[in-house]
N, C-alpha and C. Protein backbone atom coordinates (compact mmCIF):
# COMPACT_ATOMS: atom_id res chain seq x y z
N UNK A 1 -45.67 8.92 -30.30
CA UNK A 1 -44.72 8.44 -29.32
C UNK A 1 -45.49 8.10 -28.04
N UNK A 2 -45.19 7.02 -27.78
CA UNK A 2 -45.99 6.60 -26.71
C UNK A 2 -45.34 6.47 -24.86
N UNK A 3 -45.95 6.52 -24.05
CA UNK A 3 -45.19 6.54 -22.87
C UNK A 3 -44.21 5.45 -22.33
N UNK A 4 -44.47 4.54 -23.08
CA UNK A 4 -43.34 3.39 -23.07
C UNK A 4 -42.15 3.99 -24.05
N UNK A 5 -42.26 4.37 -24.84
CA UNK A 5 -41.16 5.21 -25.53
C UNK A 5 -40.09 5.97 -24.93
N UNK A 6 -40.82 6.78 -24.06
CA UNK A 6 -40.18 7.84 -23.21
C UNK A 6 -39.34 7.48 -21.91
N UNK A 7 -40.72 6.43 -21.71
CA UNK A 7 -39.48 6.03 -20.28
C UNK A 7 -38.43 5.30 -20.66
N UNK A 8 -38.37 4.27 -21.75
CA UNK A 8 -37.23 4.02 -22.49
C UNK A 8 -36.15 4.75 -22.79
N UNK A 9 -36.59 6.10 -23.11
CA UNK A 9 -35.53 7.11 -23.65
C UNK A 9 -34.99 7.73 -22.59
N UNK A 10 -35.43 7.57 -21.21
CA UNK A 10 -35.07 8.15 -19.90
C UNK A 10 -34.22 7.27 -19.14
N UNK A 11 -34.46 6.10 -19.30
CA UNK A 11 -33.74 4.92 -19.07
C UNK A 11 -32.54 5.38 -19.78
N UNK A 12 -31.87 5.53 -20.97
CA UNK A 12 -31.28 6.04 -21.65
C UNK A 12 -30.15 6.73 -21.48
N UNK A 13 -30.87 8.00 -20.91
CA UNK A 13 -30.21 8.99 -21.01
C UNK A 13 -30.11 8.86 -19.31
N UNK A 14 -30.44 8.24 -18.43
CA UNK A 14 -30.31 8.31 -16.79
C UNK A 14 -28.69 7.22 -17.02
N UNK A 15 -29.00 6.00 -17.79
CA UNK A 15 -27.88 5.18 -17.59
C UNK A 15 -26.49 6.32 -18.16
N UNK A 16 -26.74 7.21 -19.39
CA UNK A 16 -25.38 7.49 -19.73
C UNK A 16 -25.04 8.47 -18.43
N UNK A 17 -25.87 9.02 -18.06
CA UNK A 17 -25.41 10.61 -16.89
C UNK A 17 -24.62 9.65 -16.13
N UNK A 18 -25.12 8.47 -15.35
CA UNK A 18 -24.26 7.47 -14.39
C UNK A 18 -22.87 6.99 -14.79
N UNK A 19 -22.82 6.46 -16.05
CA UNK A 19 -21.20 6.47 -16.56
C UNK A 19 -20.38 7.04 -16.16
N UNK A 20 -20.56 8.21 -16.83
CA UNK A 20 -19.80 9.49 -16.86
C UNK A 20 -19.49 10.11 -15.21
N UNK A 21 -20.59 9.84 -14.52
CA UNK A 21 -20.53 10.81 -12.98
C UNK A 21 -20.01 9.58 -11.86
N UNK A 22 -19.37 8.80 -12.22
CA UNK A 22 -18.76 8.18 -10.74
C UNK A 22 -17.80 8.74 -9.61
N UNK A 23 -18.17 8.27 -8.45
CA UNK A 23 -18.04 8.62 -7.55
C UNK A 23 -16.20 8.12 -7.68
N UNK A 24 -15.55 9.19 -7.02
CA UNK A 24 -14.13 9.05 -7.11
C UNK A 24 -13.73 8.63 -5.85
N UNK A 25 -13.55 7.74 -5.05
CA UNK A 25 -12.74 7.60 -4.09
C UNK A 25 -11.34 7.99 -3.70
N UNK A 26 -11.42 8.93 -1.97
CA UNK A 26 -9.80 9.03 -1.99
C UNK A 26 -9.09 8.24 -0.84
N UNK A 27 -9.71 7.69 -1.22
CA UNK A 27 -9.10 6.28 -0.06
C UNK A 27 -7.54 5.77 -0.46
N UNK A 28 -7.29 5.49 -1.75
CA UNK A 28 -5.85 5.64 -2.01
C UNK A 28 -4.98 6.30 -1.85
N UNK A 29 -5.35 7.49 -2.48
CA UNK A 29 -4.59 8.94 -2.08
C UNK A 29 -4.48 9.44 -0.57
N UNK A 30 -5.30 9.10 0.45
CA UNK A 30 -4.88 9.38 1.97
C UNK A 30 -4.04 8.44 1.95
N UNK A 31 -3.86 7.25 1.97
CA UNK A 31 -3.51 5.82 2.25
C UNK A 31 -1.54 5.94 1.74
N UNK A 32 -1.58 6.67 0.41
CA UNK A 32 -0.26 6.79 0.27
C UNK A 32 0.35 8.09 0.51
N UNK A 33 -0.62 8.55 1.38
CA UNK A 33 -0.05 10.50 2.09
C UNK A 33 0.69 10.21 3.24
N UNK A 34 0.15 8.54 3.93
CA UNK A 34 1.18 8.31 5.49
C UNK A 34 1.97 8.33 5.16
N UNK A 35 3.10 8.45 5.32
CA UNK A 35 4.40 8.55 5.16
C UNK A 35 5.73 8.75 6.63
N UNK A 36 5.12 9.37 7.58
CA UNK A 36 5.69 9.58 8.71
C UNK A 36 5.33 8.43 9.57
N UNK A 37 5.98 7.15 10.59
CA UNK A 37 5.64 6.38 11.28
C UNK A 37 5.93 6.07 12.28
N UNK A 38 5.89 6.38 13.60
CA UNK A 38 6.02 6.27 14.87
C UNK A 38 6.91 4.95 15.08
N UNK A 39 7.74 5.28 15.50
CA UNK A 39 9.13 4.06 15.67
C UNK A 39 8.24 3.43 17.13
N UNK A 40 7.93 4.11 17.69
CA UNK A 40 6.98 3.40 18.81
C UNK A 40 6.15 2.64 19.00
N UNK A 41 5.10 2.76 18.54
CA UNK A 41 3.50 1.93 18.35
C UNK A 41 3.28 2.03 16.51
N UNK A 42 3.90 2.33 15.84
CA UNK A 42 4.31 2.31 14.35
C UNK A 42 2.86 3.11 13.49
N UNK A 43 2.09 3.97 14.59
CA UNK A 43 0.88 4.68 14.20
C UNK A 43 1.66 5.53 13.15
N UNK A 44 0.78 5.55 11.91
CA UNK A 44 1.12 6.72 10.27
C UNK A 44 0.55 7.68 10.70
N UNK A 45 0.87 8.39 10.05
CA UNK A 45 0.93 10.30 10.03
C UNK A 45 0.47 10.48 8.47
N UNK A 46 -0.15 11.80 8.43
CA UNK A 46 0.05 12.53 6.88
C UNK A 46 1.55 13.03 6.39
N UNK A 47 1.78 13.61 5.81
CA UNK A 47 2.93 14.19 5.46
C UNK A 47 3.14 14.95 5.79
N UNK A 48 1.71 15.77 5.83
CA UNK A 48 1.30 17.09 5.89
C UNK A 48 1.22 17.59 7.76
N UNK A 49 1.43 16.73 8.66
CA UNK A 49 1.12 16.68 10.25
C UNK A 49 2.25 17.78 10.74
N UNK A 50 2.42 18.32 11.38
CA UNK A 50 3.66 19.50 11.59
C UNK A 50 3.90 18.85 12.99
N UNK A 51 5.37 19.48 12.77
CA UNK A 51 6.13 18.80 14.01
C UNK A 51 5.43 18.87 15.58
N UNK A 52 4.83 20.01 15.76
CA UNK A 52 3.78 20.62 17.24
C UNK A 52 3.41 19.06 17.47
N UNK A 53 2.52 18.51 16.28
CA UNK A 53 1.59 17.52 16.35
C UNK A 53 2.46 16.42 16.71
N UNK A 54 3.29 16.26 15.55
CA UNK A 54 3.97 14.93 16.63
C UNK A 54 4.96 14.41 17.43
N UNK A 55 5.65 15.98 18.10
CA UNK A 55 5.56 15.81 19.36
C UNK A 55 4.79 15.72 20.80
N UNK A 56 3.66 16.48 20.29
CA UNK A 56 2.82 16.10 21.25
C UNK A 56 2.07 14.24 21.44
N UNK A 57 2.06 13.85 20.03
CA UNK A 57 2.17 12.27 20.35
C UNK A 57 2.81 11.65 20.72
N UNK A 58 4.39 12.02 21.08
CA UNK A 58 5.34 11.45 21.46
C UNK A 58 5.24 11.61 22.95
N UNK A 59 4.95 12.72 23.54
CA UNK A 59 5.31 13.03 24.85
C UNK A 59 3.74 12.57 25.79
N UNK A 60 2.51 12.42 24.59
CA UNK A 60 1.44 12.42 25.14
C UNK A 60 1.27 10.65 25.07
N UNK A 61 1.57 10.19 24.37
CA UNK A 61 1.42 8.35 23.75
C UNK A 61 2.51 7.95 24.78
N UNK A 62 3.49 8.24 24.58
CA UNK A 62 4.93 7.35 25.06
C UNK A 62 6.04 8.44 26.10
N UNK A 63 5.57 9.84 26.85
CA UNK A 63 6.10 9.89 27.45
C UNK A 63 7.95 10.24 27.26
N UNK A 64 7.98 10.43 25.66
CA UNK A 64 9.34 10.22 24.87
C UNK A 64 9.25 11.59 24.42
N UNK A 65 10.65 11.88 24.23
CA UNK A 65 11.09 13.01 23.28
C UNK A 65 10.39 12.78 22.05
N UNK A 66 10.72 13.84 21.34
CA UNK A 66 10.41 13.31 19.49
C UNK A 66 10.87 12.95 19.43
N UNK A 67 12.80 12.76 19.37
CA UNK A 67 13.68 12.54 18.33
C UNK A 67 13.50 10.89 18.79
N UNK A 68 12.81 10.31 20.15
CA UNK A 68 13.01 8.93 20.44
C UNK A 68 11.66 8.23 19.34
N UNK A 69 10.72 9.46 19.22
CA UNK A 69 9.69 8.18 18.16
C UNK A 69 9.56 8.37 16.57
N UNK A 70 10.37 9.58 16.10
CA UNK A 70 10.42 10.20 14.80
C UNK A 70 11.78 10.39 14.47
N UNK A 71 11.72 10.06 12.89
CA UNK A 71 13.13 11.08 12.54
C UNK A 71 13.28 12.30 12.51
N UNK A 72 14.19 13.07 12.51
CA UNK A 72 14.60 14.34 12.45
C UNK A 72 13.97 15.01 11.64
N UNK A 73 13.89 14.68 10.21
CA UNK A 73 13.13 15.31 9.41
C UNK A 73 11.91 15.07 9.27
N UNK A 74 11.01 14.24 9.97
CA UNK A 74 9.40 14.35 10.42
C UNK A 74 9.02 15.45 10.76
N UNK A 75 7.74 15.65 10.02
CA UNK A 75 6.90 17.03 10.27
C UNK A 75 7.93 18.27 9.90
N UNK A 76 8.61 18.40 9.15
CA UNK A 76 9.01 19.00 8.75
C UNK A 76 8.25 19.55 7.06
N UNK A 77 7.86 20.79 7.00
CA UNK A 77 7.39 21.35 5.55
C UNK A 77 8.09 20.97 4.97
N UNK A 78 8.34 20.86 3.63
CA UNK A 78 9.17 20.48 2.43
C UNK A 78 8.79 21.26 1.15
């Protein structure tokens, strides 16, 4: 077996490890987590943002209550 053999067979076995191991992006999965949207400047939220948080964008961005840039049930756990 010669050393052209081997690196052949490394070639090989490097291309299958790469198949199999791709990199997963979660660029989708944040992307469809916004769900909450500022009736104001229409900035997205996670789902996951608790109410503290966006009232303080409300009163800190726009000077507004919550209930003037969110619905009621924003930032609310579920």
């Amino acid at each position: 077996m010669g050393n052209g053999n081997r690196a052949q067979q490394k070639r090989e076995r490097n291309a299958a490890k790469a198949k199999g191991g791709e990199a997963k992006s979660q660029l989708k999965s944040n992307a469809a987590a916004l769900t909450i949207k500022c009736k104001t400047c229409f900035q997205s939220f996670q789902s996951t943002t608790n109410r503290k948080m966006l009232s303080e964008h409300a009163t800190n961005k726009h000077s507004k209550a919550f209930e003037d840039c969110f619905d009621a049930d924003a930032g609310v756990a579920r």
